[in-house]
C-alpha atoms as a PDB file:
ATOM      1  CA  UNK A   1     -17.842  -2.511  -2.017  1.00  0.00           C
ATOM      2  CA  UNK A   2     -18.130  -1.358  -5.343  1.00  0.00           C
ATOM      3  CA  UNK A   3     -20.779  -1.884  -8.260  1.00  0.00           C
ATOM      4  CA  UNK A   4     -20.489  -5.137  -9.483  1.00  0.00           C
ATOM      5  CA  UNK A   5     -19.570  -5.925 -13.176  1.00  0.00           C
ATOM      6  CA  UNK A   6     -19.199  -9.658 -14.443  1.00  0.00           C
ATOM      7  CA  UNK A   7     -16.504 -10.786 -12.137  1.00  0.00           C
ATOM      8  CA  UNK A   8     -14.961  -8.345 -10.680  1.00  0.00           C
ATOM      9  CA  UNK A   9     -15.985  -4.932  -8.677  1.00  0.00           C
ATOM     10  CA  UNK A  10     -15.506  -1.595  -9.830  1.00  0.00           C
ATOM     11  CA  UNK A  11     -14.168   0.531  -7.167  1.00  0.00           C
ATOM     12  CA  UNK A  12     -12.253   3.122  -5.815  1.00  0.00           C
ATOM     13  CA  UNK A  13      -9.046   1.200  -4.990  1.00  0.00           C
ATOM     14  CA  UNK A  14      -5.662   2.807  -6.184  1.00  0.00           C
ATOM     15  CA  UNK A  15      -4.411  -0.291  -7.435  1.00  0.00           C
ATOM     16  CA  UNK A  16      -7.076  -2.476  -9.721  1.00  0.00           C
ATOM     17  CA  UNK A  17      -5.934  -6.033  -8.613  1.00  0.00           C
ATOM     18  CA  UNK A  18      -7.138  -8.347  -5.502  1.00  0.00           C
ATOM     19  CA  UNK A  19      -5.043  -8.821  -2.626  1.00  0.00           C
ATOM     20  CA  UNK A  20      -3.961 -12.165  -3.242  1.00  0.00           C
ATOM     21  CA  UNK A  21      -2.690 -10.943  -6.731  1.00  0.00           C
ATOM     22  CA  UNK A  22      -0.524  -8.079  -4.924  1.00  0.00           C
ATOM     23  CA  UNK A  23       0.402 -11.380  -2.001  1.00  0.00           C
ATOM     24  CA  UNK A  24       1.475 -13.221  -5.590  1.00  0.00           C
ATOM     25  CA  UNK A  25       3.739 -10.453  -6.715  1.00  0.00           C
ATOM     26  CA  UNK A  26       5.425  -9.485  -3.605  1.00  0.00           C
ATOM     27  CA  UNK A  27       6.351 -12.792  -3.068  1.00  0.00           C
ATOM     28  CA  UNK A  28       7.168 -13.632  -6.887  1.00  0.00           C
ATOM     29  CA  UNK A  29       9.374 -10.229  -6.465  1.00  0.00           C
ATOM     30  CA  UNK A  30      11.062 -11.629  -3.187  1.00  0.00           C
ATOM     31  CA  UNK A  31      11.754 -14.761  -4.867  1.00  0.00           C
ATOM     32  CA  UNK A  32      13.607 -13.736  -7.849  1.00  0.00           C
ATOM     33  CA  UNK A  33      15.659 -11.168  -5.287  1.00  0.00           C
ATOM     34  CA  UNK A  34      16.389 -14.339  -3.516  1.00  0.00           C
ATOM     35  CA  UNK A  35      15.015 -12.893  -0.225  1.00  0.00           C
ATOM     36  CA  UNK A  36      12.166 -15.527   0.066  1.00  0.00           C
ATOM     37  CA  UNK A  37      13.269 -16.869   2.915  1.00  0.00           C
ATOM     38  CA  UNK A  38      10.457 -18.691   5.433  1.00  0.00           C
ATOM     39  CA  UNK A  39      11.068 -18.753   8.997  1.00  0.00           C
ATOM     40  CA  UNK A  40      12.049 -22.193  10.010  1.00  0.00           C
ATOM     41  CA  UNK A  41      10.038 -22.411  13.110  1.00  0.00           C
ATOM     42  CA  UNK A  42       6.498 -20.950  11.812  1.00  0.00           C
ATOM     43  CA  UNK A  43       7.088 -21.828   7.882  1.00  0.00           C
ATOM     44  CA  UNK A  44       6.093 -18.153   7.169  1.00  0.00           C
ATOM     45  CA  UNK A  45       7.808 -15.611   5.136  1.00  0.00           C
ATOM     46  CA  UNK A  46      10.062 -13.504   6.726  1.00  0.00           C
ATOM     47  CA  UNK A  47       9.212 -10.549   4.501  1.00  0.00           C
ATOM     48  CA  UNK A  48       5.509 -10.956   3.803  1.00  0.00           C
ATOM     49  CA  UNK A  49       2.930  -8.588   2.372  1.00  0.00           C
ATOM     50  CA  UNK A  50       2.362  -6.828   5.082  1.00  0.00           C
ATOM     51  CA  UNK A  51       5.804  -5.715   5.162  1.00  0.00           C
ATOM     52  CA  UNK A  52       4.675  -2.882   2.597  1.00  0.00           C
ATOM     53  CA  UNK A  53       2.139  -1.378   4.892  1.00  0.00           C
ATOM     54  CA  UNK A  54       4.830  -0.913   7.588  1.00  0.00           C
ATOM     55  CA  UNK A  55       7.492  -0.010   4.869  1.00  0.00           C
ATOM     56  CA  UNK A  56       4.593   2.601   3.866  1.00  0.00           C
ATOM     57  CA  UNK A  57       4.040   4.131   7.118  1.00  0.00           C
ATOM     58  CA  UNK A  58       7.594   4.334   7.913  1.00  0.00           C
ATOM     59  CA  UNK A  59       8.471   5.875   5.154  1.00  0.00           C
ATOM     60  CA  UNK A  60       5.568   7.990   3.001  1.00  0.00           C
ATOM     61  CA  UNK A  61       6.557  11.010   4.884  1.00  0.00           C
ATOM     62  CA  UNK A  62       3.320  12.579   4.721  1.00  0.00           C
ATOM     63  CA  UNK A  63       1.425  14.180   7.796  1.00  0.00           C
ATOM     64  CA  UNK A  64      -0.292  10.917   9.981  1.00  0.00           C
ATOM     65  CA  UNK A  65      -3.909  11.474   9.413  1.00  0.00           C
ATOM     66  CA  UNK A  66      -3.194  11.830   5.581  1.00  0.00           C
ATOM     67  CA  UNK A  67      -1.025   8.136   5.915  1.00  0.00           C
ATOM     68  CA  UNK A  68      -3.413   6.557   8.106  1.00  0.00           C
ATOM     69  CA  UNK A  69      -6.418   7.688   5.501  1.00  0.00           C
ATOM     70  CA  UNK A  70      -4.463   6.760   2.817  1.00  0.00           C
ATOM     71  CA  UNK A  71      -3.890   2.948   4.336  1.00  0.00           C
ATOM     72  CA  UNK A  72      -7.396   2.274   5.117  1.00  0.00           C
ATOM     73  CA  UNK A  73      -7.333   2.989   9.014  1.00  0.00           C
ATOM     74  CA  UNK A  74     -10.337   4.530  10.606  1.00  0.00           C
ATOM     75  CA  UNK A  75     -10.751   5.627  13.955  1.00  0.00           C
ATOM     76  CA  UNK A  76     -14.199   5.901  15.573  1.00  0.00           C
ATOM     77  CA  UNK A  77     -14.455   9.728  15.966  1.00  0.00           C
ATOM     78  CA  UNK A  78     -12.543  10.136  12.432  1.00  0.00           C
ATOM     79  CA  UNK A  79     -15.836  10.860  11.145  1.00  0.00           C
ATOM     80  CA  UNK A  80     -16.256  13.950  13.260  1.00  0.00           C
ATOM     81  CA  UNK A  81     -12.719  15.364  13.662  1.00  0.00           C
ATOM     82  CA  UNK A  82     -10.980  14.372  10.320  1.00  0.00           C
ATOM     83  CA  UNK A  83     -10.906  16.757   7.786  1.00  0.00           C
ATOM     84  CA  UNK A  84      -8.907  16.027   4.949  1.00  0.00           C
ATOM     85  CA  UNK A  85      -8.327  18.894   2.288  1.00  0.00           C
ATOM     86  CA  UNK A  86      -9.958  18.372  -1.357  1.00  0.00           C
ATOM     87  CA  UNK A  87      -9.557  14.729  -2.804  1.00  0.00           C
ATOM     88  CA  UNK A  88      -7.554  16.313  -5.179  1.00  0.00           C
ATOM     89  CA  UNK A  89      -4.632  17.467  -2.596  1.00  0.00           C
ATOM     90  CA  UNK A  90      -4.471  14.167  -1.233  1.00  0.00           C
ATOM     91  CA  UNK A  91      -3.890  12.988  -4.424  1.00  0.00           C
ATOM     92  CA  UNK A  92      -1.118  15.428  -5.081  1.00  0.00           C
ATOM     93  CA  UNK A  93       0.470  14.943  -1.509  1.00  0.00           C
ATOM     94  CA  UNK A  94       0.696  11.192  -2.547  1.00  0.00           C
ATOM     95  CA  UNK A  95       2.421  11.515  -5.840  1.00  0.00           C
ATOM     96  CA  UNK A  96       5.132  14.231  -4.349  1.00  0.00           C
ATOM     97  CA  UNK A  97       5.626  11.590  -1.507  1.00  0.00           C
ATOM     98  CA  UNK A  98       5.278   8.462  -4.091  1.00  0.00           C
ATOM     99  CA  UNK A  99       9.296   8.436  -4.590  1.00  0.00           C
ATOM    100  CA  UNK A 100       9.688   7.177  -0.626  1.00  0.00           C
ATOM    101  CA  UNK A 101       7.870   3.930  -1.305  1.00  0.00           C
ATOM    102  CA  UNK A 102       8.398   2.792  -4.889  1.00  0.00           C
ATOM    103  CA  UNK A 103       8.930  -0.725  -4.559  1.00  0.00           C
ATOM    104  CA  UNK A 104       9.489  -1.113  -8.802  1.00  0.00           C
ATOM    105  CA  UNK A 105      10.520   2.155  -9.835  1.00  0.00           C
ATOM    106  CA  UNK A 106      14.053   2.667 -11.485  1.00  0.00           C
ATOM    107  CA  UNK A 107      16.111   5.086  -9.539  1.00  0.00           C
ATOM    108  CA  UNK A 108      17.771   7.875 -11.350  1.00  0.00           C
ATOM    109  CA  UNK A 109      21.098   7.202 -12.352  1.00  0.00           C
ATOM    110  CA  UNK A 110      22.217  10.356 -14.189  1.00  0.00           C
END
């Protein structure tokens, strides 16, 4: 966890907002889209947050160690056998690779 500061934590996170804020937009998004839908059985969304991690995986198009490190998983011997290039190259991997999972970006038209 990161250094605390008032409220919040400063960290290392990507995006600077708690998961139940993300939870709150994703399913304010799938709302207005009119895809909101709950299962009638379970009373659960059908598309739920954690629709965007699979979306992500599926998707990214990057080598699997580089998704999987970029998602948060960690295998036991990743310590030992992982190593991932300069923080730097990640970072540039990731914003080549960004255009597969833009949820609210605005598709080129022209």
């Amino acid at each position: 966890m990161g250094k605390r500061y008032g409220t919040t934590y400063r960290n290392e996170r990507v995006f600077s907002f708690s998961d139940s804020t993300a939870s709150l937009m994703w399913n304010r998004a799938c709302d207005k889209a009119d895809v909101g839908i709950k299962d009638k059985r379970t009373n659960r969304r059908i598309h739920h947050i954690h629709s965007l991690r699979k979306f992500f995986r599926t998707k990214i198009g990057l080598d699997l160690d580089v998704t999987y490190a970029l998602m948060g998983h960690a295998e036991y011997l990743d310590d030992c056998y992982l190593r991932l290039e300069e923080e730097g190259e990640i970072a540039a991997a990731y914003l080549e690779a960004m255009p597969n999972v833009s949820v609210y970006g605005v598709e080129n038209q022209g």
